[in-house]
C-alpha atoms as a PDB file:
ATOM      1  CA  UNK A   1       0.000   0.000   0.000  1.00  0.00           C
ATOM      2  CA  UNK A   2       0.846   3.855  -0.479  1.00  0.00           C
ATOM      3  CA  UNK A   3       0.921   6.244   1.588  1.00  0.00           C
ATOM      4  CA  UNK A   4      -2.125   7.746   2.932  1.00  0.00           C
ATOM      5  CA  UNK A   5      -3.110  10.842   0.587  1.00  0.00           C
ATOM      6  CA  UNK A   6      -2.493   9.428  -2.464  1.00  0.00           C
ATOM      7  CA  UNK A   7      -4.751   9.706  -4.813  1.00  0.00           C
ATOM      8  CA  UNK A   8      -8.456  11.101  -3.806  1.00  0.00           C
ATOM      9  CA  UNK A   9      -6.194  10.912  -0.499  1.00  0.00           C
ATOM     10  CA  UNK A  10      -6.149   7.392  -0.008  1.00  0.00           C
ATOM     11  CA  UNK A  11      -5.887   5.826  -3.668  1.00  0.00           C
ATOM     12  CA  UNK A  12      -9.867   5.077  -3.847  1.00  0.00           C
ATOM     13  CA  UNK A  13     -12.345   7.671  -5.286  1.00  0.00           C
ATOM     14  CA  UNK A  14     -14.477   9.079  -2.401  1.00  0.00           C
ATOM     15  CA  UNK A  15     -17.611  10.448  -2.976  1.00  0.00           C
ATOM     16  CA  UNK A  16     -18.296  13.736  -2.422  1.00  0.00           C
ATOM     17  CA  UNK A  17     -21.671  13.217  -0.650  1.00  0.00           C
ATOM     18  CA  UNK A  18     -19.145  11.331   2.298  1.00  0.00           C
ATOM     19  CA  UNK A  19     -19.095   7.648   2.993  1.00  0.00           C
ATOM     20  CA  UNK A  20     -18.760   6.740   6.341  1.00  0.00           C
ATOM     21  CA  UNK A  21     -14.932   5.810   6.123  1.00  0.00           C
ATOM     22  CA  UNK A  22     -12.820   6.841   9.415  1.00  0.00           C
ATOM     23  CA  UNK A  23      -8.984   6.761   9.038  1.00  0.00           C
ATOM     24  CA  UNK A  24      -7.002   6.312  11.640  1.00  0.00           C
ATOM     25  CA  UNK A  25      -3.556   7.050  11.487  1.00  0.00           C
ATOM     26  CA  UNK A  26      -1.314   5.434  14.293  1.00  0.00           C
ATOM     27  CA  UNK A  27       1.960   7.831  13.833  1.00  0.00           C
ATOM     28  CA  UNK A  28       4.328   5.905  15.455  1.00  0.00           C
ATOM     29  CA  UNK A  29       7.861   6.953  13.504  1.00  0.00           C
ATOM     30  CA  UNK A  30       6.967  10.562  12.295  1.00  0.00           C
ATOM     31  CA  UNK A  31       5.087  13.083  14.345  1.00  0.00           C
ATOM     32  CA  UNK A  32       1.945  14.903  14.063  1.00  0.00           C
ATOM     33  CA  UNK A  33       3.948  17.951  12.336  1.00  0.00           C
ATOM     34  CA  UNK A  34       5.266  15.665   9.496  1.00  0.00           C
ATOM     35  CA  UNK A  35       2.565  13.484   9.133  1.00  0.00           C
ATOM     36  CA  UNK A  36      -0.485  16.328   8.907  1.00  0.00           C
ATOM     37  CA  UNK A  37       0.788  18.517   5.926  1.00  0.00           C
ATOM     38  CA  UNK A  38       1.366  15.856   4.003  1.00  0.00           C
ATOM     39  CA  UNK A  39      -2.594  14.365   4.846  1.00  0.00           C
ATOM     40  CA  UNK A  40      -3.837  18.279   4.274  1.00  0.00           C
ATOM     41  CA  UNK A  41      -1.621  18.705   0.856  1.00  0.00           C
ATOM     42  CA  UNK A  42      -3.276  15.498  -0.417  1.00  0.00           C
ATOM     43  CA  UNK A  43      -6.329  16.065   0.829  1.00  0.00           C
ATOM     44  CA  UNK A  44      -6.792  19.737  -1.166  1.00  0.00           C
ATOM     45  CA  UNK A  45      -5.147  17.817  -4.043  1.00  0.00           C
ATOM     46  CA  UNK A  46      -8.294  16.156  -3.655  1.00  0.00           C
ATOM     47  CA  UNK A  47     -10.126  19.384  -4.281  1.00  0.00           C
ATOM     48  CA  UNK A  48     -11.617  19.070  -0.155  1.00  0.00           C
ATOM     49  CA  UNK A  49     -11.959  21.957   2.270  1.00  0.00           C
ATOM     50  CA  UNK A  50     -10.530  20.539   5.410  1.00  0.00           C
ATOM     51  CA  UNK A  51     -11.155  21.137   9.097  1.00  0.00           C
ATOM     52  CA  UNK A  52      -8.683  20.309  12.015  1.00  0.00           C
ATOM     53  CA  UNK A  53     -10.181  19.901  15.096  1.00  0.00           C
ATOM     54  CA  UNK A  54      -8.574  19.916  18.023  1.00  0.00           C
ATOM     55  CA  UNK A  55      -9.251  19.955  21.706  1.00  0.00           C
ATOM     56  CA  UNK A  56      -7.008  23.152  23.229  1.00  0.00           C
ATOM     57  CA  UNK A  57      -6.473  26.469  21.452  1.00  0.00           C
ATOM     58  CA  UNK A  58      -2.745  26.994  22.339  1.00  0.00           C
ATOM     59  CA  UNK A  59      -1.732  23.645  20.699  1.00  0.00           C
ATOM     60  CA  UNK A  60      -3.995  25.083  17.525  1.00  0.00           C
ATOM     61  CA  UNK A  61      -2.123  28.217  17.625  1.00  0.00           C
ATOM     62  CA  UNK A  62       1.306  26.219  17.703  1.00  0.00           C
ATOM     63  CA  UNK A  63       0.017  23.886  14.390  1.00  0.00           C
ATOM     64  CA  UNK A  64      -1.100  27.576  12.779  1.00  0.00           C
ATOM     65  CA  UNK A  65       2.564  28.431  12.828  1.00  0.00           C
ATOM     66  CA  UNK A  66       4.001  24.648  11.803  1.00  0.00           C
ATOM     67  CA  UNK A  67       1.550  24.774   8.704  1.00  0.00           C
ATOM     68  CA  UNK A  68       3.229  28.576   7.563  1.00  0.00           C
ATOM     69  CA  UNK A  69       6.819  27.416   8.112  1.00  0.00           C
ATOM     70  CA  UNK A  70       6.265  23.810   7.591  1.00  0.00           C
ATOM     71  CA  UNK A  71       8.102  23.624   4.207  1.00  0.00           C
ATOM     72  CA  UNK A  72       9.850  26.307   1.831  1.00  0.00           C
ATOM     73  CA  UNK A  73       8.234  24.646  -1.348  1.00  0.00           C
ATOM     74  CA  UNK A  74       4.259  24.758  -1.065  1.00  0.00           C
ATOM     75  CA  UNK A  75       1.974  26.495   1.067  1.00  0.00           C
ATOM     76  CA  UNK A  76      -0.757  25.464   2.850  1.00  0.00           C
ATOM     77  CA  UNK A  77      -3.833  28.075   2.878  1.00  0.00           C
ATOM     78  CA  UNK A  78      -5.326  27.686   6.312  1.00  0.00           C
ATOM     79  CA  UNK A  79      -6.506  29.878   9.517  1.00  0.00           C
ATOM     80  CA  UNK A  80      -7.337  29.347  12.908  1.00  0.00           C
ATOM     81  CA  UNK A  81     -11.494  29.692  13.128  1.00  0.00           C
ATOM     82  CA  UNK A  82     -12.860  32.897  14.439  1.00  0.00           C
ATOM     83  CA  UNK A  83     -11.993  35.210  11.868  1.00  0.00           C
ATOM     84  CA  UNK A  84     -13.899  37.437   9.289  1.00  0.00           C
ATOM     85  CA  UNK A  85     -12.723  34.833   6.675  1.00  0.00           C
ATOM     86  CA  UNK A  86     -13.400  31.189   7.841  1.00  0.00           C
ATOM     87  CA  UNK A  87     -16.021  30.233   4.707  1.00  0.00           C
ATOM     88  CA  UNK A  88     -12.817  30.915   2.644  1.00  0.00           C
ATOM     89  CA  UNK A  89      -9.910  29.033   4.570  1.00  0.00           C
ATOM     90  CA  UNK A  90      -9.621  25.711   2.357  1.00  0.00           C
ATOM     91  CA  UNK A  91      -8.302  24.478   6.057  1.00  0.00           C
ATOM     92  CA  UNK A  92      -9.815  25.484   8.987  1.00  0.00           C
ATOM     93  CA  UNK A  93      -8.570  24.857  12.685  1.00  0.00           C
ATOM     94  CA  UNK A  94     -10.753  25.032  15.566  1.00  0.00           C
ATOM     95  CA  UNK A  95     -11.798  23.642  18.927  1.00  0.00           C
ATOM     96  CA  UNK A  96     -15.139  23.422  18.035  1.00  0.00           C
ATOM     97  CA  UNK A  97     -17.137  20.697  17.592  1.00  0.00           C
ATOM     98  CA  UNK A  98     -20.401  19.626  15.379  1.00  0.00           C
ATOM     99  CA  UNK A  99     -23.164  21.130  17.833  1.00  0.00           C
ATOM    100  CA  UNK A 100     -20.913  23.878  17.947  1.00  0.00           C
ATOM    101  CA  UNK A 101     -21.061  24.834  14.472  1.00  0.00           C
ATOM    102  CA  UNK A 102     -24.779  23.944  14.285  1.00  0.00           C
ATOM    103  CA  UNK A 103     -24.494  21.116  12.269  1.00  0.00           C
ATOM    104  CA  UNK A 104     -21.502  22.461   9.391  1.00  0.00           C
ATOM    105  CA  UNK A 105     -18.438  23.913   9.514  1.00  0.00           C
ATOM    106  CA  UNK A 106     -17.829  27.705   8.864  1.00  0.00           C
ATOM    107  CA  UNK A 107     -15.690  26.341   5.625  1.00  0.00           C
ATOM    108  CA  UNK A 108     -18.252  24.150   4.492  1.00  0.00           C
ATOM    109  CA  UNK A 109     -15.531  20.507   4.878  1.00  0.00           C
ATOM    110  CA  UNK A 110     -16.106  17.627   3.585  1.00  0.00           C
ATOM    111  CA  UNK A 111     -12.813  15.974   5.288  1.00  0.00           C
ATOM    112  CA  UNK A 112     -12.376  16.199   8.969  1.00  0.00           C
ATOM    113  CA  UNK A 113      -8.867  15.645  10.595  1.00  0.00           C
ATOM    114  CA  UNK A 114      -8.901  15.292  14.100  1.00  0.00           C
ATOM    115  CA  UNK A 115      -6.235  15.392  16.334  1.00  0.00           C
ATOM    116  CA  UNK A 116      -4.835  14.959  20.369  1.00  0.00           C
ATOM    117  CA  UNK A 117      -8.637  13.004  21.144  1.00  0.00           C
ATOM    118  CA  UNK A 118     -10.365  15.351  19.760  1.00  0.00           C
ATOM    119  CA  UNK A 119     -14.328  13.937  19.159  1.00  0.00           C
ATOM    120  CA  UNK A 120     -16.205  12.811  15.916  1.00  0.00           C
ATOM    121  CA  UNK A 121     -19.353  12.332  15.822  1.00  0.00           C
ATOM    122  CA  UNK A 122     -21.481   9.612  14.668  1.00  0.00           C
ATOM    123  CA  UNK A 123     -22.883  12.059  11.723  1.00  0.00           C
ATOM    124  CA  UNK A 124     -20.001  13.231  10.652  1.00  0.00           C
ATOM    125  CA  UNK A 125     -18.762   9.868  10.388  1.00  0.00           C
ATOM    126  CA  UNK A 126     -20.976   9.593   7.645  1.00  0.00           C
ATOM    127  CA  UNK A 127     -21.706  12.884   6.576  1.00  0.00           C
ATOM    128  CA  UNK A 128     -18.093  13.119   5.919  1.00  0.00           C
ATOM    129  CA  UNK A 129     -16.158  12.888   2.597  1.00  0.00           C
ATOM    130  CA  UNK A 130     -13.330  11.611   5.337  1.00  0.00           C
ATOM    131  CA  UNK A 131     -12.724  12.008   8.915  1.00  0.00           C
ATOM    132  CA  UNK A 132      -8.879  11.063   9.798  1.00  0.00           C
ATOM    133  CA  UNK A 133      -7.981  10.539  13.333  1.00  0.00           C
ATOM    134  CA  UNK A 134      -4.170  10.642  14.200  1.00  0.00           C
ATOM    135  CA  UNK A 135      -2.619   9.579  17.282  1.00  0.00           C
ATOM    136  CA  UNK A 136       0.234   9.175  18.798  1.00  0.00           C
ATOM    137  CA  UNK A 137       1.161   5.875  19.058  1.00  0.00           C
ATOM    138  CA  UNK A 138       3.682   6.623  21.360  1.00  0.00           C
ATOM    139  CA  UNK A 139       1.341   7.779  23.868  1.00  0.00           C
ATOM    140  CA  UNK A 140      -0.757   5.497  26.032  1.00  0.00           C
ATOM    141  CA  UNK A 141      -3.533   7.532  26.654  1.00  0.00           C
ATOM    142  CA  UNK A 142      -3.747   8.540  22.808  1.00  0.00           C
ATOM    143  CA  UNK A 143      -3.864   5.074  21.758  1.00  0.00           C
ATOM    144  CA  UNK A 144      -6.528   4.121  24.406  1.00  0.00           C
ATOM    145  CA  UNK A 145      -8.684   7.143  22.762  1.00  0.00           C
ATOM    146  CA  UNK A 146      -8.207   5.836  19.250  1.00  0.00           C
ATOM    147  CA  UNK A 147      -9.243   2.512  20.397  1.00  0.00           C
ATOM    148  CA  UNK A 148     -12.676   3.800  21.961  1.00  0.00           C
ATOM    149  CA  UNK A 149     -13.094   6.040  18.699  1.00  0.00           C
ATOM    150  CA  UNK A 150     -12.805   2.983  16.929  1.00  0.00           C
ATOM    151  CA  UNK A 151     -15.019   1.298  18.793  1.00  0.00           C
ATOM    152  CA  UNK A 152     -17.514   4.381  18.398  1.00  0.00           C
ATOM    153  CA  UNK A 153     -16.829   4.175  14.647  1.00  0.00           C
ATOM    154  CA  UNK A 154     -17.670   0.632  14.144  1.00  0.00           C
ATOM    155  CA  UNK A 155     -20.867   0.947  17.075  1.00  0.00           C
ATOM    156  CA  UNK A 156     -21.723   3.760  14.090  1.00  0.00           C
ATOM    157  CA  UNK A 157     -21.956   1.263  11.337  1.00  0.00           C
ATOM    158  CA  UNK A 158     -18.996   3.323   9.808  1.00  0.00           C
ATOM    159  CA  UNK A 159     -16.009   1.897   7.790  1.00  0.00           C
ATOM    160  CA  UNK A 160     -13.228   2.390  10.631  1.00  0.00           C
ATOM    161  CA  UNK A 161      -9.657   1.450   8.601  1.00  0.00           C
ATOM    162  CA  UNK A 162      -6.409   1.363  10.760  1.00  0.00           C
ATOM    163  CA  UNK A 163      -3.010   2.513   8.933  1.00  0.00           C
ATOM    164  CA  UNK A 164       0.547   1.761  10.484  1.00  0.00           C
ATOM    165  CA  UNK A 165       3.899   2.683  10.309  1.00  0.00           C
ATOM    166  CA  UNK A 166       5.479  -0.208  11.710  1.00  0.00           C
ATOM    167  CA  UNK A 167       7.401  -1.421   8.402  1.00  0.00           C
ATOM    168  CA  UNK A 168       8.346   1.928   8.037  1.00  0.00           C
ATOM    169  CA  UNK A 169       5.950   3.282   5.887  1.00  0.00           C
ATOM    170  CA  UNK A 170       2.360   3.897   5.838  1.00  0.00           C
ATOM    171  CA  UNK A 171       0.272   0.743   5.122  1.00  0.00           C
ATOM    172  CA  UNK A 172      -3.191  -0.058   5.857  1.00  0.00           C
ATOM    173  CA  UNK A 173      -2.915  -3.024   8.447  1.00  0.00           C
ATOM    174  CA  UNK A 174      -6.857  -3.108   9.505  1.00  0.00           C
ATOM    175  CA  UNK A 175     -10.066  -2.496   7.707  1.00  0.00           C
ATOM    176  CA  UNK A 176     -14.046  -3.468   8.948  1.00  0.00           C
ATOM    177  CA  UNK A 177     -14.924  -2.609   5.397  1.00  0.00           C
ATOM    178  CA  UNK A 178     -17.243  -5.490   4.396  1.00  0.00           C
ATOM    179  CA  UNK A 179     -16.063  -7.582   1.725  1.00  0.00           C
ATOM    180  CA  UNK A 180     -17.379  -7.785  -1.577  1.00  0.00           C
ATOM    181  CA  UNK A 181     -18.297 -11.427  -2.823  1.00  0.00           C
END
């Protein structure tokens, strides 16, 4: 397998109407800061608008200024939410979460990247072009969240599929995608 984000982010076509597919992304040998511009490059390849949720505003604030100096060749267009121009931001970052927003984000996502525990819910699981959780697999408490996400995303009746870097690069090690016969 590729890495994650390649093609339509993943190498399948996704509908744009969502499809009840949850990544989750176990970073284990690169950290959040290399792993997410890579998934947010992809995913506006992908023509998506992208949210990043996360669950405290100073760690936002610190992946604000990753994604500007992240690398010298390509820019990411994003902003932290709360500003006069959050239906424009092609990536938004916030705190908040669906009942928040009253039901869609100010940018109008389809993908949903969440990160440090941060909740999904069970209709944006499947209102969702994609939802992408990534945890630190380094971190016991992170990887007990993902596991209870997953179990959330399954309990859903959502597509929940696991990728690892174990080998050294990304490859999708777990899927409860039904098989077709």
């Amino acid at each position: 397998m590729t890495e994650p984000g390649a093609r339509a982010a993943d190498g399948q076509d996704a509908s744009p109407q969502g499809g009840g597919e949850v990544f989750f992304y176990h970073m284990t040998r690169t950290p959040l800061e290399a792993t997410l511009p890579v998934l947010l490059q992809r995913s506006l390849e992908a023509g998506w608008k992208v949210c990043i949720r996360g669950r405290d505003a100073n760690r936002l604030e610190w992946l604000d200024e990753l994604l500007w100096t992240s690398a010298d060749d390509s820019f990411l267009p994003h902003g932290p939410s709360g500003g006069p121009h959050d239906a424009d931001q092609p990536v938004l970052l916030t705190t908040e979460t669906e009942a928040d927003a009253d039901t869609e984000f100010a940018n109008a996502a389809n993908a949903l990247l969440t990160i440090d525990g941060a909740a999904v819910s069970a209709d944006e699981m499947t209102r969702m072009t994609r939802v992408s959780i990534l945890f630190d697999g380094n971190d016991p408490d992170a990887v007990a969240q993902a596991r209870s996400q997953w179990k959330e995303v399954v309990a859903a009746g959502c597509t929940a599929k696991y990728w690892s870097q174990e080998s050294g690069r990304w490859e999708m090690k777990v899927s409860t995608e039904p098989l077709d016969n």
